[in-house]
C-alpha atoms as a PDB file:
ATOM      1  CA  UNK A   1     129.188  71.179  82.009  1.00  0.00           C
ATOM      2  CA  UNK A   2     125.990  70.270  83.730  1.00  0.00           C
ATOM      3  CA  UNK A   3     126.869  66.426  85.594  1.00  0.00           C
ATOM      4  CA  UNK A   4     123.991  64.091  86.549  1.00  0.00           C
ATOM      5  CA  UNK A   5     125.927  61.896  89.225  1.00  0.00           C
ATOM      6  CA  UNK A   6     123.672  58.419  91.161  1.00  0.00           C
ATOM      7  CA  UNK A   7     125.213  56.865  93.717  1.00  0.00           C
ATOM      8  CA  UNK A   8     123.005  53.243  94.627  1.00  0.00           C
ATOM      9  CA  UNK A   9     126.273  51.143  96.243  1.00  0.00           C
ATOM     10  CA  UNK A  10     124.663  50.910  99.649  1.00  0.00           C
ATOM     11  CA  UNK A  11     121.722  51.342 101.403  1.00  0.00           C
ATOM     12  CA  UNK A  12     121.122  55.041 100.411  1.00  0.00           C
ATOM     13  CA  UNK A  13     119.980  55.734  96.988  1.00  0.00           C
ATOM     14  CA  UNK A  14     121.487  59.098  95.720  1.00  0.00           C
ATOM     15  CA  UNK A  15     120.923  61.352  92.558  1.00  0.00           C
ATOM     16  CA  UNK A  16     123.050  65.108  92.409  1.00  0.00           C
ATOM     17  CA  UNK A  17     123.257  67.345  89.650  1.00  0.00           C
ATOM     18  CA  UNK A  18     126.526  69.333  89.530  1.00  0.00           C
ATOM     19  CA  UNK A  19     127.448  71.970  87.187  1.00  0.00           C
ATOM     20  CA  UNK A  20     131.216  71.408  86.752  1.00  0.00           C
ATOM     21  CA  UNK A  21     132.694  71.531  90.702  1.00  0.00           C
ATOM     22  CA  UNK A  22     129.204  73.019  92.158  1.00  0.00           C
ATOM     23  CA  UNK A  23     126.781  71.008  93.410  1.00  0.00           C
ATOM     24  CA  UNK A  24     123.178  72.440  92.001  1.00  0.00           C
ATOM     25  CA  UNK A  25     120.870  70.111  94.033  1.00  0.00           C
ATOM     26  CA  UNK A  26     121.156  67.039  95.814  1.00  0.00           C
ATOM     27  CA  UNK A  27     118.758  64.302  97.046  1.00  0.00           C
ATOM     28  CA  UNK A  28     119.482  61.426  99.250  1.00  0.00           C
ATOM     29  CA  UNK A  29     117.057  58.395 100.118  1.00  0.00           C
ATOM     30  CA  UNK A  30     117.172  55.460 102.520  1.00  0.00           C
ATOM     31  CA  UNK A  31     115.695  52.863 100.341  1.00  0.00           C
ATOM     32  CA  UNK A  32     116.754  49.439 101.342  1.00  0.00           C
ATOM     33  CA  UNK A  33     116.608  46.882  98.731  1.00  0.00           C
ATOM     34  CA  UNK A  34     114.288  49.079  96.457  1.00  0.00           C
ATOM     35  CA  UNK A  35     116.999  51.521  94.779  1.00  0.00           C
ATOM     36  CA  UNK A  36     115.421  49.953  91.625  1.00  0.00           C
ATOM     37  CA  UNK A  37     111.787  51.185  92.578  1.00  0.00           C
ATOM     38  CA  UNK A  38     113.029  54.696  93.699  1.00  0.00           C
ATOM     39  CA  UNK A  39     115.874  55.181  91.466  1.00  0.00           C
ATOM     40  CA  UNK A  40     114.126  56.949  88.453  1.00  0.00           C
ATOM     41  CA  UNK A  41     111.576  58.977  90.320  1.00  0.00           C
ATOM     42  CA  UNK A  42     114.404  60.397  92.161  1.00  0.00           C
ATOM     43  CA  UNK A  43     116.046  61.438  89.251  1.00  0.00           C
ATOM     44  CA  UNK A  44     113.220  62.973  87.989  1.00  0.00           C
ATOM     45  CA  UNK A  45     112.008  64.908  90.975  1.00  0.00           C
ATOM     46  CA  UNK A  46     115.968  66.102  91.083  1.00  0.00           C
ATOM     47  CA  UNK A  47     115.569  67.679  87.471  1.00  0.00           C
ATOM     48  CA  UNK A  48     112.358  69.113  87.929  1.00  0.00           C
ATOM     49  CA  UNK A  49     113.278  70.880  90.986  1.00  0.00           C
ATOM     50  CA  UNK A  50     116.758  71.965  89.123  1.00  0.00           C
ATOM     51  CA  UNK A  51     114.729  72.986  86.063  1.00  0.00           C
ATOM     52  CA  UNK A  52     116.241  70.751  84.090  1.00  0.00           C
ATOM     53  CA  UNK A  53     115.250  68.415  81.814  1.00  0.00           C
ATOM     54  CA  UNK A  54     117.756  64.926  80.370  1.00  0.00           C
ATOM     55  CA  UNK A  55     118.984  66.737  77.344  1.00  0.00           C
ATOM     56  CA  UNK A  56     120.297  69.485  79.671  1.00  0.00           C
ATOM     57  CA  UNK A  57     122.796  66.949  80.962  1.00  0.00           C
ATOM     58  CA  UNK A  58     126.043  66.773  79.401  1.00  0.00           C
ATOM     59  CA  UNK A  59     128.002  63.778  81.546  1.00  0.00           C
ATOM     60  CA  UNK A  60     126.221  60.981  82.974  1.00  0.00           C
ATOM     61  CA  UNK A  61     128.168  59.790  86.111  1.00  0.00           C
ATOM     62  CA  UNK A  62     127.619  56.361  88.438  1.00  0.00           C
ATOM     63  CA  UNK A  63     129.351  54.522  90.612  1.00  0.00           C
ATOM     64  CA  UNK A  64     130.450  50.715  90.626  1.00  0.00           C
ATOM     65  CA  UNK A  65     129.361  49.647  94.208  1.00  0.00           C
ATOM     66  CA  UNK A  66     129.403  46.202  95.607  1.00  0.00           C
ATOM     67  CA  UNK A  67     126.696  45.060  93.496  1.00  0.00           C
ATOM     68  CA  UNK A  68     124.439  46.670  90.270  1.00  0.00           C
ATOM     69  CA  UNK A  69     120.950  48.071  92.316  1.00  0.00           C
ATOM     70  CA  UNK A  70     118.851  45.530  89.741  1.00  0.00           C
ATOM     71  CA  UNK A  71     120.710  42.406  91.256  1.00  0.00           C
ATOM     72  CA  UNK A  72     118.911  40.541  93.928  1.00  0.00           C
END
């Protein structure tokens, strides 16, 4: 089971694709304030460099931080 897993509850902005336990690739980014500017091209720099593409990805996982990255 290919995982994409984002991670936005603090300062660092994070996108990882597992496949079940195993991390493939990971990419981590200190964006301040703008997770909602760097959030997507993150993701899609991760699948390209995976070789992946969206309907590779069989569980979508997030987290539930101290805030949603789209609230000001």
């Amino acid at each position: 089971m290919k995982i994409l897993a984002i991670d936005t509850a603090t300062e660092v902005c994070s996108v990882a694709v597992l496949e079940d336990k195993n991390v493939i690739l990971e990419k981590t980014l200190e964006a301040v304030n703008t997770h909602s500017v760097a959030l997507m091209p993150l993701i899609k720099d991760v699948l390209f460099e995976a070789n992946l593409t969206l309907n590779d990805i069989d569980l979508f996982s997030c987290d539930k931080g101290p805030r949603f990255f789209y609230w000001n």
